[in-house]
N, C-alpha and C. Protein backbone atom coordinates (compact mmCIF):
# COMPACT_ATOMS: atom_id res chain seq x y z
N UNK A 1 -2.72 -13.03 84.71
CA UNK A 1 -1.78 -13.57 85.67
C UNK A 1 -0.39 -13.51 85.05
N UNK A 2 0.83 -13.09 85.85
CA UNK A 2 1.87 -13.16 85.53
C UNK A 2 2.53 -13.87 85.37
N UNK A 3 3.16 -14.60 84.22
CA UNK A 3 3.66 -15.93 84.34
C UNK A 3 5.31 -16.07 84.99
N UNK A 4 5.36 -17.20 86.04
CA UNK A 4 6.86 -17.27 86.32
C UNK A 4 7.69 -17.39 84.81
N UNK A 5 8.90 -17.24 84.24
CA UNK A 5 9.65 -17.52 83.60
C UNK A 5 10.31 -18.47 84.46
N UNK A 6 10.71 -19.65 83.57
CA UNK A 6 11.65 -20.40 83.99
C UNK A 6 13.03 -20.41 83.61
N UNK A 7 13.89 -20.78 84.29
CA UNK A 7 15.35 -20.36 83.87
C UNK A 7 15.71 -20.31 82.67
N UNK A 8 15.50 -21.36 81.88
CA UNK A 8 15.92 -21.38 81.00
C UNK A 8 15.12 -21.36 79.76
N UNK A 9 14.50 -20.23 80.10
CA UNK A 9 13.24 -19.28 79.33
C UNK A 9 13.88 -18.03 79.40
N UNK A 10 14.42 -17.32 80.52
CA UNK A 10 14.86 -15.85 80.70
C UNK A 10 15.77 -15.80 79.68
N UNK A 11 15.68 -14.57 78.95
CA UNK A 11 16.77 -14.39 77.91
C UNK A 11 17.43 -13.31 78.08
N UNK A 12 18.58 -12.77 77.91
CA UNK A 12 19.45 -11.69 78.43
C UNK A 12 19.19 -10.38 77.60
N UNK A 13 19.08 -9.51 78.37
CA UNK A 13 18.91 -8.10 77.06
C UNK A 13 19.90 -7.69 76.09
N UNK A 14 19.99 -6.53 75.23
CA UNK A 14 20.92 -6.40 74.40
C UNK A 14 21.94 -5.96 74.94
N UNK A 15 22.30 -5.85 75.99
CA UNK A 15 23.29 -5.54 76.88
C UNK A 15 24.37 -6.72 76.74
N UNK A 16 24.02 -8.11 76.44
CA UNK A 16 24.79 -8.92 76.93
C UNK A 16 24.14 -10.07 77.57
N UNK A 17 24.92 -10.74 78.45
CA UNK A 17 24.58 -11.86 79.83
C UNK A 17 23.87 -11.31 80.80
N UNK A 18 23.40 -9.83 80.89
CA UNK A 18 22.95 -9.70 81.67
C UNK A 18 21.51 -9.46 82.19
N UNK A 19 21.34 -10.24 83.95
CA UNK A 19 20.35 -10.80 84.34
C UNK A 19 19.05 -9.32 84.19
N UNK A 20 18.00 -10.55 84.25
CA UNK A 20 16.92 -9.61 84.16
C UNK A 20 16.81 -9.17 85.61
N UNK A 21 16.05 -7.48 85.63
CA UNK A 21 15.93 -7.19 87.21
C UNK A 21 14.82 -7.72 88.02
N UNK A 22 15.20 -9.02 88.71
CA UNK A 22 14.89 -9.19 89.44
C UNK A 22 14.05 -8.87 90.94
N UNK A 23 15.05 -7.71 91.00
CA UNK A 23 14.11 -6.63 92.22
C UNK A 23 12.62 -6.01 91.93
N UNK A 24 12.55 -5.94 90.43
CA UNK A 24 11.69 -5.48 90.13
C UNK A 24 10.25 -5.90 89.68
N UNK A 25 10.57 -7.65 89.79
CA UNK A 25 9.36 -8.24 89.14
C UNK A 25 7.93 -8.28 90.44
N UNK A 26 6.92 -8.66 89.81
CA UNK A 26 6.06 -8.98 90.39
C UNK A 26 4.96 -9.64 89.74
N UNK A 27 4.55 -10.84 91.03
CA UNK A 27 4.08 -12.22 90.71
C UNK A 27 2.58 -12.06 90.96
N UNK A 28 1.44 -12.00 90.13
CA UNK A 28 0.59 -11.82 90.58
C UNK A 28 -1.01 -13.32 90.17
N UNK A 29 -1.54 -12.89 91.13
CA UNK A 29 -2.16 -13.95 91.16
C UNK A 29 -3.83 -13.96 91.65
N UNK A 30 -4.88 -14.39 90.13
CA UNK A 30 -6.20 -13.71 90.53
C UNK A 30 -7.42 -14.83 90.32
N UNK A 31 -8.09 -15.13 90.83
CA UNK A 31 -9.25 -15.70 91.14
C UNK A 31 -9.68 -16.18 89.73
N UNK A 32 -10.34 -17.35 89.47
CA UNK A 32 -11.05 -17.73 88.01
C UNK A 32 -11.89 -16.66 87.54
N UNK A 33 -12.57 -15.65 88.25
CA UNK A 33 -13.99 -14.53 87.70
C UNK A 33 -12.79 -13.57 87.61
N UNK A 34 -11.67 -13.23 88.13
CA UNK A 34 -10.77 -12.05 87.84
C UNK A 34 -11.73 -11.14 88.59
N UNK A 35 -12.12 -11.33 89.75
CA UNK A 35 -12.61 -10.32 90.31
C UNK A 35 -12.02 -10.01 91.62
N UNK A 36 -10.99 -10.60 91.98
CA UNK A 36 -9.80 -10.42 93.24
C UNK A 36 -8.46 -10.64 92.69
N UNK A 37 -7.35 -10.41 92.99
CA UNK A 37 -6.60 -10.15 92.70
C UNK A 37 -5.34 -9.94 93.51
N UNK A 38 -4.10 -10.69 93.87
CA UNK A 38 -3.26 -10.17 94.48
C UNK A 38 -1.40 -9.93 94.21
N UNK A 39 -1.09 -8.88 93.83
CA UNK A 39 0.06 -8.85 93.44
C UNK A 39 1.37 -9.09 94.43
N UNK A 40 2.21 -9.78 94.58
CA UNK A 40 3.57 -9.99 95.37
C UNK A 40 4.64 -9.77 94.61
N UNK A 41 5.83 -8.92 95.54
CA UNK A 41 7.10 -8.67 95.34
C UNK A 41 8.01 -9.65 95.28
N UNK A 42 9.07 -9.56 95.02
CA UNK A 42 10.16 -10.54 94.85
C UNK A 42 10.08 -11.46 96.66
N UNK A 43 9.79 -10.43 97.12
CA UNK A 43 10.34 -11.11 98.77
C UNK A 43 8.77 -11.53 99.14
N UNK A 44 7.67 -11.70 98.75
CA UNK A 44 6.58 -12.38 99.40
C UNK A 44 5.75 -11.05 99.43
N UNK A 45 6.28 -9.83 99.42
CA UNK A 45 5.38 -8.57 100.34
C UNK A 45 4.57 -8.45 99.57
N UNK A 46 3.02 -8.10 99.82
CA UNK A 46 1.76 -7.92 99.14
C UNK A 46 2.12 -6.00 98.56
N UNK A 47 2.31 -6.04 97.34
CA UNK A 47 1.88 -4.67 96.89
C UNK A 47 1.30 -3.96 95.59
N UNK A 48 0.25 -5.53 95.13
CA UNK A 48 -1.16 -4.81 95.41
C UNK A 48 -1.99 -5.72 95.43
N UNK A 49 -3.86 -4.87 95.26
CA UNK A 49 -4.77 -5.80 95.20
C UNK A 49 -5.75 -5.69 94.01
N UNK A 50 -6.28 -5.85 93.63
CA UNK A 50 -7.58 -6.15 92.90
C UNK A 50 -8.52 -6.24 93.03
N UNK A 51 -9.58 -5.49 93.35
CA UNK A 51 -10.93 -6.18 94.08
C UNK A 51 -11.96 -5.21 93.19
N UNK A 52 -13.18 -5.69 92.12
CA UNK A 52 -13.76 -5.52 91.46
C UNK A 52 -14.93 -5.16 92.20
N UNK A 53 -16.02 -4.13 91.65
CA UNK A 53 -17.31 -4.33 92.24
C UNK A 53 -18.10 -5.21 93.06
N UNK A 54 -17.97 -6.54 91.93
CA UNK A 54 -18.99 -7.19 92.02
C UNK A 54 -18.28 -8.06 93.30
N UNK A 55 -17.12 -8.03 93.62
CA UNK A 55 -16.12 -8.60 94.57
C UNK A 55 -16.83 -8.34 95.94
N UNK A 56 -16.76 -7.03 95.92
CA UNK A 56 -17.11 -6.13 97.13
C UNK A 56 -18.92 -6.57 97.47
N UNK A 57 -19.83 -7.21 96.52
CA UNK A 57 -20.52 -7.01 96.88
C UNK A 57 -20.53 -8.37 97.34
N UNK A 58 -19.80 -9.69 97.06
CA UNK A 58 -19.82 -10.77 98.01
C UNK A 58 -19.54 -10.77 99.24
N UNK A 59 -19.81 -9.99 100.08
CA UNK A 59 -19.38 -9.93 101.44
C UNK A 59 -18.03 -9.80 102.39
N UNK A 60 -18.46 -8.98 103.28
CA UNK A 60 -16.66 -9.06 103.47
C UNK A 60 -16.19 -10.84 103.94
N UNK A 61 -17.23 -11.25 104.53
CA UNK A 61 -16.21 -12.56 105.09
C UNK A 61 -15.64 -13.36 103.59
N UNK A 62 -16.32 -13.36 102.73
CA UNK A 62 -16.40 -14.03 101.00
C UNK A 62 -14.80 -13.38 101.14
N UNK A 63 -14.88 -11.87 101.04
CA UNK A 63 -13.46 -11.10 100.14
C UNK A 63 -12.43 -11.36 101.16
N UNK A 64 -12.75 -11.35 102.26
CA UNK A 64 -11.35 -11.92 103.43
C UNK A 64 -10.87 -13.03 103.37
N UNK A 65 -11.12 -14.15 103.11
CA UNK A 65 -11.27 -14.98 102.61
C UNK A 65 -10.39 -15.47 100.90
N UNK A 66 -11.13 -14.78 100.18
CA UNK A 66 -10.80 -14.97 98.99
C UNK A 66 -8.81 -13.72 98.97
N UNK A 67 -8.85 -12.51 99.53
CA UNK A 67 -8.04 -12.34 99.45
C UNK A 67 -6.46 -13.22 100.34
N UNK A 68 -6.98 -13.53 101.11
CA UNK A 68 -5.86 -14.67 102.02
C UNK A 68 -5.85 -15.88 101.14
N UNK A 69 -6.48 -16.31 100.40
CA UNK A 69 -6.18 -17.46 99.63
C UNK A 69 -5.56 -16.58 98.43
N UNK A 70 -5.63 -15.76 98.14
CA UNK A 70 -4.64 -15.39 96.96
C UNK A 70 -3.27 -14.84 97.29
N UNK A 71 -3.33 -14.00 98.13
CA UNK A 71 -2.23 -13.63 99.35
C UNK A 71 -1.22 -14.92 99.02
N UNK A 72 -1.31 -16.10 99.67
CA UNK A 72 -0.91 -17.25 99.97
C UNK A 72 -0.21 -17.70 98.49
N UNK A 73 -0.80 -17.89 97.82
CA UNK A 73 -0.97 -18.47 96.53
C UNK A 73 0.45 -17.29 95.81
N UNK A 74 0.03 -15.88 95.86
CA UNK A 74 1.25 -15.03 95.24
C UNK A 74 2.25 -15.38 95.80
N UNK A 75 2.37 -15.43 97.61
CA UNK A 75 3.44 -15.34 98.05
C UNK A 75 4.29 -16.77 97.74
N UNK A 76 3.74 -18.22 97.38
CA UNK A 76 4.07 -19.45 96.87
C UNK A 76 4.97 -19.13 95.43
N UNK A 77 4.02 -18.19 94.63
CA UNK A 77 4.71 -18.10 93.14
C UNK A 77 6.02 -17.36 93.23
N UNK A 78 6.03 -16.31 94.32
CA UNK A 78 7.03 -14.95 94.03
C UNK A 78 8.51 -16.09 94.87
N UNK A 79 8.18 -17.13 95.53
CA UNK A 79 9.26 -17.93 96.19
C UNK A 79 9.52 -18.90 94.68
N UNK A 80 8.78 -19.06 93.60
CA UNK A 80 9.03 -19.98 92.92
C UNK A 80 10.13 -18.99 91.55
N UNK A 81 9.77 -17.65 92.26
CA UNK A 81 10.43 -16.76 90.97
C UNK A 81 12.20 -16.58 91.61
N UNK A 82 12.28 -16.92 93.33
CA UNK A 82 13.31 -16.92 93.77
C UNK A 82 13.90 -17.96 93.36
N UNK A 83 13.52 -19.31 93.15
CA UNK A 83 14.08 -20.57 93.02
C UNK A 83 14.54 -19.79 91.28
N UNK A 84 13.94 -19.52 90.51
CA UNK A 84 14.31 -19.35 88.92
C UNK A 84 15.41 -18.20 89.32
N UNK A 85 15.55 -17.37 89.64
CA UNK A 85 16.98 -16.07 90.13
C UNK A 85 17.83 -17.10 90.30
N UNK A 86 17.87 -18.03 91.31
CA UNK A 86 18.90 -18.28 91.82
C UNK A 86 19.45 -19.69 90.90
N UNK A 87 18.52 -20.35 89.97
CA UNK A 87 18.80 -21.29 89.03
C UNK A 87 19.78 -20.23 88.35
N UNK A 88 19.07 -19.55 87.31
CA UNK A 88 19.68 -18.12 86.51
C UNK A 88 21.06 -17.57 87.12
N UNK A 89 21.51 -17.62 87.92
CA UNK A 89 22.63 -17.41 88.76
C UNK A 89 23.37 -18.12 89.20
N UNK A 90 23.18 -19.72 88.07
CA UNK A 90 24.02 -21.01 88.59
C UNK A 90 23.92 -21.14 90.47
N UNK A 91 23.42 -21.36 91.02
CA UNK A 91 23.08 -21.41 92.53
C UNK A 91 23.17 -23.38 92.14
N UNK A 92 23.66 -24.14 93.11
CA UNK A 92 23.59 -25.43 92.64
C UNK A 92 22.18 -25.92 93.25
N UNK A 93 21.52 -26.74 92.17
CA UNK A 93 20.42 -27.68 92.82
C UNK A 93 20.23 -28.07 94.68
N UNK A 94 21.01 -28.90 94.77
CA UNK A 94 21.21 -29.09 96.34
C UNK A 94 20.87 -27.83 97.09
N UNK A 95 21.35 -26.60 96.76
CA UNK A 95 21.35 -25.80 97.91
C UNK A 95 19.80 -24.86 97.77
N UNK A 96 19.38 -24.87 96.20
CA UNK A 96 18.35 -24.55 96.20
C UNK A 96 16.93 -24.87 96.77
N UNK A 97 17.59 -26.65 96.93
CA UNK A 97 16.41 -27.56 97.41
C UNK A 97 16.34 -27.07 99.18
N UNK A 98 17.22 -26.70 99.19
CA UNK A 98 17.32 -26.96 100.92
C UNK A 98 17.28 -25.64 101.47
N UNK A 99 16.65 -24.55 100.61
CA UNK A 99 15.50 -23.39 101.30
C UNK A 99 14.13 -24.29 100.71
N UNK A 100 13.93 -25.23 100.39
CA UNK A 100 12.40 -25.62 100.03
C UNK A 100 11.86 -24.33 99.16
N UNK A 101 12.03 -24.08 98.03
CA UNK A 101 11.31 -23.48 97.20
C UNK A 101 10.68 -24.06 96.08
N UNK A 102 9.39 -24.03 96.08
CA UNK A 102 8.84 -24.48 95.17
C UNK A 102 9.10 -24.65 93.98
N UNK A 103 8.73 -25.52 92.88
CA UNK A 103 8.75 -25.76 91.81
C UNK A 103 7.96 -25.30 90.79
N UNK A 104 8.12 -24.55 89.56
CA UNK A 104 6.75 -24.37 88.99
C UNK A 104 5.81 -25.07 88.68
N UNK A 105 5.65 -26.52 88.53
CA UNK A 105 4.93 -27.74 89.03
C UNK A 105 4.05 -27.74 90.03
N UNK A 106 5.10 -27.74 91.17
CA UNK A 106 4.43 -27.88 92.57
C UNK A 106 3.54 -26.79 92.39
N UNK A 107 3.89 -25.31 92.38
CA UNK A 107 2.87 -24.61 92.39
C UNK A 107 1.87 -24.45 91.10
N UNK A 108 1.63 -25.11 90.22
CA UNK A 108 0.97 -25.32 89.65
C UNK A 108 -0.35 -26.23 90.07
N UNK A 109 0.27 -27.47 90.77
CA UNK A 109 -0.86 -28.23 91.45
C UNK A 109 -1.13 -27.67 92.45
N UNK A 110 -0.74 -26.31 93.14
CA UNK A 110 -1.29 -25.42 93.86
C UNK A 110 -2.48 -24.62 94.06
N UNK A 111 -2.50 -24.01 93.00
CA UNK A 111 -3.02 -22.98 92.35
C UNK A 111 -4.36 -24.24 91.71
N UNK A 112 -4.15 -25.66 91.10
CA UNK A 112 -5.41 -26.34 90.70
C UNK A 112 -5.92 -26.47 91.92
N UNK A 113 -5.10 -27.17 93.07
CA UNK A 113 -5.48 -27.88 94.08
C UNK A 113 -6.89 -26.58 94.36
N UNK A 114 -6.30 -25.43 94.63
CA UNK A 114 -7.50 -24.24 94.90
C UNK A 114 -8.28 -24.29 94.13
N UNK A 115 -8.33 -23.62 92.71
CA UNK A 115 -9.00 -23.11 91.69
C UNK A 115 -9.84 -24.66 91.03
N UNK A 116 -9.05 -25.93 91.28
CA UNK A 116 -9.58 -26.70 90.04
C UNK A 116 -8.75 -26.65 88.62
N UNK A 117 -8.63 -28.15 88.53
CA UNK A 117 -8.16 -27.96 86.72
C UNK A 117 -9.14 -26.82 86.00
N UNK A 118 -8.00 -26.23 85.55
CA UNK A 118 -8.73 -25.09 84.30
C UNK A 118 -8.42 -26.09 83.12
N UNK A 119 -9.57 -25.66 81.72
CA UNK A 119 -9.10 -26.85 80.87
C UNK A 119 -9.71 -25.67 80.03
């Protein structure tokens, strides 16, 4: 799984101050067996998937299923990688709050709320 960086985790390349590319990341997000899998773009868009053998042989309603709950779950993180851009870009608190983008927190008790504490 890809981990969000948080703002003030991102570190600038040898270039300087300057931001990491953004356009280019992707947030991905896969089932406890790692046998589904779903990758999201900066903007929510699904582009790709993951789906293992043994995936395929749980049924399609199982994998329809399991892929819409991960679907969901990427597209939550790749909004939580927008909230970190726009921290990273001095964007002020207030205005960040008020597109409602998640927290890496919040989606953390996300991702348990589904999966269960991992320990």
């Amino acid at each position: 799984m890809t981990d969000i960086p948080a703002a003030d985790e991102l570190v600038a390349d040898d270039v300087g101050d300057a931001a990491p590319n953004w356009r280019t990341m992707t947030y991905e997000v896969f089932n406890p067996d790692h046998s589904v899998g779903v990758a999201c773009g900066r903007d929510g868009e699904i582009v790709g998937l993951h789906i293992t053998d043994d995936a395929r042989d749980n049924g399609d309603t199982w994998l329809c299923s399991e892929i819409v709950r991960l679907a969901r779950l990427a597209h939550q993180k790749s909004r939580v990688g927008l909230r970190a851009e726009m921290e990273f870009n001095g964007t002020r608190p207030y205005t960040i709050d008020s597109f409602d983008l998640p927290t890496e927190s919040t989606y953390r008790a996300m991702e348990n709320a589904e999966f269960g504490a991992t320990s």
